[in-house]
Protein backbone atom coordinates (compact mmCIF):
# COMPACT_ATOMS: atom_id res chain seq x y z
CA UNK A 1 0.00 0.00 0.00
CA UNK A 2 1.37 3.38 -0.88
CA UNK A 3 2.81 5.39 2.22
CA UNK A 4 3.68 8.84 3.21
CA UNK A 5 6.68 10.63 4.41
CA UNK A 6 6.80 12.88 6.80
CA UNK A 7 7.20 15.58 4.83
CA UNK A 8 4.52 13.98 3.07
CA UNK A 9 1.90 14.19 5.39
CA UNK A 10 2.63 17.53 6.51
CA UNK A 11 2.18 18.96 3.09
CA UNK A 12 -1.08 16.92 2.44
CA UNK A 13 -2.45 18.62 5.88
CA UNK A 14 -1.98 21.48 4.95
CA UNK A 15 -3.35 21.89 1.50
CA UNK A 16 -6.45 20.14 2.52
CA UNK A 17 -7.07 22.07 5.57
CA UNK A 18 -7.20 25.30 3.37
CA UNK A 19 -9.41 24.45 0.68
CA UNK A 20 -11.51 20.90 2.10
CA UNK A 21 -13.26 19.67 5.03
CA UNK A 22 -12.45 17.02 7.42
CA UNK A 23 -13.29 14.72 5.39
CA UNK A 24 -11.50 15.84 2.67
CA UNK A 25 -7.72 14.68 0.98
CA UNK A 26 -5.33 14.67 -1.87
CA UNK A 27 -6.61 12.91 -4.84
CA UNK A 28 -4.00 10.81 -6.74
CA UNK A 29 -5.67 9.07 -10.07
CA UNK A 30 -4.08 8.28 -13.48
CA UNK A 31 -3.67 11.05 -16.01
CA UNK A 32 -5.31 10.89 -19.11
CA UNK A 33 -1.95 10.49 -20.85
CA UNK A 34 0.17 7.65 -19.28
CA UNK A 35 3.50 9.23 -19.87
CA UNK A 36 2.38 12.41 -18.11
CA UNK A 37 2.14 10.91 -14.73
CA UNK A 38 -0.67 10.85 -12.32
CA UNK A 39 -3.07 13.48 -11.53
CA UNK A 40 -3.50 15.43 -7.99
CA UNK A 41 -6.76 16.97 -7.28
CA UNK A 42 -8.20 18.55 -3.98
CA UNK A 43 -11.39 16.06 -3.66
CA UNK A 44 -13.85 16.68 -0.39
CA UNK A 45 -14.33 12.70 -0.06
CA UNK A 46 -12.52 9.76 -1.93
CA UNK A 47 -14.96 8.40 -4.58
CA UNK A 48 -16.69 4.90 -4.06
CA UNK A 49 -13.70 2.90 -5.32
CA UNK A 50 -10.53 4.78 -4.05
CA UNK A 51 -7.89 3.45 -1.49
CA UNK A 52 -7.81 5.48 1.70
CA UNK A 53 -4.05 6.29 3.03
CA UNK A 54 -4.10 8.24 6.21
CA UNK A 55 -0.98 9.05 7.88
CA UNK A 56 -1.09 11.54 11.02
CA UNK A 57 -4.13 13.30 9.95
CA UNK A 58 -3.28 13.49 6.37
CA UNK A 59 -5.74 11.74 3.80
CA UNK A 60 -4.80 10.86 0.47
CA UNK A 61 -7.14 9.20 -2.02
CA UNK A 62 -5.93 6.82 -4.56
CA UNK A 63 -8.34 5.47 -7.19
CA UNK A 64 -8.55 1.97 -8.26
CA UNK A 65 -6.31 1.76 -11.74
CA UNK A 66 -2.96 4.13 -9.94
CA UNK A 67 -3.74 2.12 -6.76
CA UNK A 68 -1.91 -0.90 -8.08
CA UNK A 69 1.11 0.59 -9.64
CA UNK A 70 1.28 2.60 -6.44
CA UNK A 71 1.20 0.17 -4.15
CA UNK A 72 4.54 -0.55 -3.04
CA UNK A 73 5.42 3.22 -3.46
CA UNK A 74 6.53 6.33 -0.87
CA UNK A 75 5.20 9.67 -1.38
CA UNK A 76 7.36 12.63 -0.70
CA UNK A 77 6.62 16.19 -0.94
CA UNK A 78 8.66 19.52 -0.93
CA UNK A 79 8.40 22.52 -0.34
CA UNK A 80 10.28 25.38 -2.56
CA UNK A 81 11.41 28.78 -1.14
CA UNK A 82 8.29 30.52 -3.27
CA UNK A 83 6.15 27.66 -1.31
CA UNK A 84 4.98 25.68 -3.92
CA UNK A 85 4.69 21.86 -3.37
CA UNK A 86 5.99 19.31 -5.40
CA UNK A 87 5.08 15.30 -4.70
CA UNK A 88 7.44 12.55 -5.92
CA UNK A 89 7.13 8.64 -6.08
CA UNK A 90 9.76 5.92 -4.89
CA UNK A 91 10.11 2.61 -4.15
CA UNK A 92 9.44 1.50 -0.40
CA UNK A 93 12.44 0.04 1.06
């Protein structure tokens, strides 16, 4: 199952908490072109068939088709001096 980071989870926190509810999380779901990644979306509740990942507080939502090439993945996240985020993918150890 995909995990977080630390740095993870605090990033996830606090996008959601600006823009969501309690219920809501990040939203990770195949793009609509393959080579272009996955998508990240805001979502107030995980749709019917997304994986729940909670970490700390920190929701992420992870629908069925990126849920199985994600699953023995780590997300990171960082933060750049301008405060942007940026989310990667690796391999759990």
């Amino acid at each position: 199952m995909l995990t977080l980071t630390e740095n993870a989870t605090i990033a996830v926190k606090s996008l959601t908490e600006q823009v969501s509810t309690d219920t809501g999380g990040l939203r990770i779901s195949e793009a609509v072109a393959p080579e272009t990644g996955y998508a990240l979306a805001i979502a107030g509740a995980p749709e019917p068939d997304d994986t729940v990942v909670e970490s700390a507080g920190a929701r992420v939502f992870v629908d069925r088709a990126a849920s199985i090439a994600l699953d023995d993945r780590v997300l990171d996240a960082r933060v750049s001096d301008d405060g942007s985020v940026g989310f990667a993918l690796a391999q759990q150890r």
